[in-house]
C-alpha atoms as a PDB file:
ATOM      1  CA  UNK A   1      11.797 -13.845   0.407  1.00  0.00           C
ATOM      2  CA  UNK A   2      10.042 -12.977   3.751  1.00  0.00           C
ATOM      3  CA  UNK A   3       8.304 -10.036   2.007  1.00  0.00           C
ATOM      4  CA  UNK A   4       6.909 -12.285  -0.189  1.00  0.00           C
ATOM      5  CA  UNK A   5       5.692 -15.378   2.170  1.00  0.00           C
ATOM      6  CA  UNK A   6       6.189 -14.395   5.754  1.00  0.00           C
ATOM      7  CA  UNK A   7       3.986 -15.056   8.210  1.00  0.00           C
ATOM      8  CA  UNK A   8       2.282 -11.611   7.954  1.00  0.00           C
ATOM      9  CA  UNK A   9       1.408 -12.168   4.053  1.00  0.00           C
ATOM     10  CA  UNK A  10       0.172 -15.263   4.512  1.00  0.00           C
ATOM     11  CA  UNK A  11      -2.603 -14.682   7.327  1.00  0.00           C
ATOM     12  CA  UNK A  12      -3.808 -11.545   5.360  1.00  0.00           C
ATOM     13  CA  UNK A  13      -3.408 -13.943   2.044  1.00  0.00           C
ATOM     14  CA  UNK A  14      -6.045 -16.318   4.318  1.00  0.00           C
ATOM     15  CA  UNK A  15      -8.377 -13.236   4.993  1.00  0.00           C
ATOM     16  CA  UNK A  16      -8.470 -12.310   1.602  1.00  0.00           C
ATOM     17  CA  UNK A  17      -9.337 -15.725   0.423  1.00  0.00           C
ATOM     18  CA  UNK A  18     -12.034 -16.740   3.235  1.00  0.00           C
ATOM     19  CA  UNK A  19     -13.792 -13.191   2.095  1.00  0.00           C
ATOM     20  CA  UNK A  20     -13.592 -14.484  -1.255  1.00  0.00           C
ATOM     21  CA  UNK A  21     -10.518 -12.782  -2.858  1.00  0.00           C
ATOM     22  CA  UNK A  22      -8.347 -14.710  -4.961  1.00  0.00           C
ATOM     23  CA  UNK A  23      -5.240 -14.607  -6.657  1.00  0.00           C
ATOM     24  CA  UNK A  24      -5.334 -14.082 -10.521  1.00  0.00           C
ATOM     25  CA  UNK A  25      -2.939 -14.291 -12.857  1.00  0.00           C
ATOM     26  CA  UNK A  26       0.145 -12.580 -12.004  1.00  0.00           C
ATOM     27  CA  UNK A  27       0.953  -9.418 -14.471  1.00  0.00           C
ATOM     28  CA  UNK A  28       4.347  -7.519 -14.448  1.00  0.00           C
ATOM     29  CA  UNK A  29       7.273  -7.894 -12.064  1.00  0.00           C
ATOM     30  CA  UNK A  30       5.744 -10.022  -9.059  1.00  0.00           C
ATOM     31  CA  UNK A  31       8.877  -9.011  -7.117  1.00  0.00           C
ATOM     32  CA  UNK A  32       7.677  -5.736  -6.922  1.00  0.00           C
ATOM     33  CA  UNK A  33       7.127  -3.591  -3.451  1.00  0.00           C
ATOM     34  CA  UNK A  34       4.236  -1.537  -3.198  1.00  0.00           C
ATOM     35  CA  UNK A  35       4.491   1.862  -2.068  1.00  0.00           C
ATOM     36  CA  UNK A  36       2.338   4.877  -1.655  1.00  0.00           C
ATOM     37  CA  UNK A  37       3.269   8.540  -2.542  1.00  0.00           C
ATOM     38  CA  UNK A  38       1.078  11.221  -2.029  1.00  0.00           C
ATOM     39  CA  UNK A  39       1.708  14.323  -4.569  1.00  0.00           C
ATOM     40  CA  UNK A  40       0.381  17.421  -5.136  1.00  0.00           C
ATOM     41  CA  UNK A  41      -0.569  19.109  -8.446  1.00  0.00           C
ATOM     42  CA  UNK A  42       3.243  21.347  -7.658  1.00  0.00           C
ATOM     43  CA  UNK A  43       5.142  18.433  -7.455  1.00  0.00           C
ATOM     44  CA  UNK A  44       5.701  18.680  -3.077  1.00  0.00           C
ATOM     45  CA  UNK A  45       5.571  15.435  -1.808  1.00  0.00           C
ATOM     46  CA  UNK A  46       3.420  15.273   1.188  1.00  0.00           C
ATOM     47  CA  UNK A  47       3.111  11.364   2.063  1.00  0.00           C
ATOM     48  CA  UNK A  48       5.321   8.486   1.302  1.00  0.00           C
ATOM     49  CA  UNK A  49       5.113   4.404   2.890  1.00  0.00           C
ATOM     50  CA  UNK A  50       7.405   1.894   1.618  1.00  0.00           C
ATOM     51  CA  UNK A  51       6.194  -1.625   2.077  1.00  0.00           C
ATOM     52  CA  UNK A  52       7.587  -3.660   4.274  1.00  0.00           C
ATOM     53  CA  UNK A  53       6.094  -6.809   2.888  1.00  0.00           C
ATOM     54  CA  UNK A  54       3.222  -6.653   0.326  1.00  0.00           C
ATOM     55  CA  UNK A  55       0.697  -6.913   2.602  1.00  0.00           C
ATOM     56  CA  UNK A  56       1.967  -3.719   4.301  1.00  0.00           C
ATOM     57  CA  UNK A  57      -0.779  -0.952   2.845  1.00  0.00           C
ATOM     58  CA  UNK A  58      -0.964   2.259   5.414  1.00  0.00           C
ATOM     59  CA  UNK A  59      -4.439   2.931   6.069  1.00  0.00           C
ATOM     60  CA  UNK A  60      -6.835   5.205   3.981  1.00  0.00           C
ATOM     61  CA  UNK A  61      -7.440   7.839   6.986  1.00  0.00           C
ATOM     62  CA  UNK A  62      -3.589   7.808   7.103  1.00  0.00           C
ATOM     63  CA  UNK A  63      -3.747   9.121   3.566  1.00  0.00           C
ATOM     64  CA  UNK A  64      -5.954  11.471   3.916  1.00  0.00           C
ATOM     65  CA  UNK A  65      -4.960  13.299   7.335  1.00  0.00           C
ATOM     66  CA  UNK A  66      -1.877  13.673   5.419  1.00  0.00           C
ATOM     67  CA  UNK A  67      -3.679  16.112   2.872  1.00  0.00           C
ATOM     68  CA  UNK A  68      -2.409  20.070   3.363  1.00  0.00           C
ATOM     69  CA  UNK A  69      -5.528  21.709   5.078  1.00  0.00           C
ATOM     70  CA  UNK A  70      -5.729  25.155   2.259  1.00  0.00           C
ATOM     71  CA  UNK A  71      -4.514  28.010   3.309  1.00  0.00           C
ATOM     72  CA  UNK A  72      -5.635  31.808   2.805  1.00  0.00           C
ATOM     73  CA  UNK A  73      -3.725  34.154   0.414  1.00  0.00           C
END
């Protein structure tokens, strides 16, 4: 259940709320992990993060250096 309320979660949960996110009503399987899976149009797999908690998001320049620079032909 640490995933869920662990110490980590719970100070970003704070964060969130003092910048005036809040929690809505929950939709789907809260039980859920996130995860992140970057795919190109040929089906290679070129990024992947599995949560460790659900406050564990990698960061958006993370993402994107992990885009294939193009190539010539």
């Amino acid at each position: 259940m640490g995933h869920m309320l662990g110490t980590n979660v719970l100070m970003r949960g704070l964060r969130a709320a003092f910048k005036g996110h809040m929690i809505g009503i929950p939709i789907g399987d809260v039980f859920q992990m996130p995860g992140v899976f970057l795919i190109d149009r040929k089906g290679v797999l070129h990024f992947t993060h599995y949560a460790e908690d659900v406050s564990d998001n990698p960061s958006n320049e993370l993402i994107l250096a992990s885009i294939p620079k193009k190539t010539k032909s």
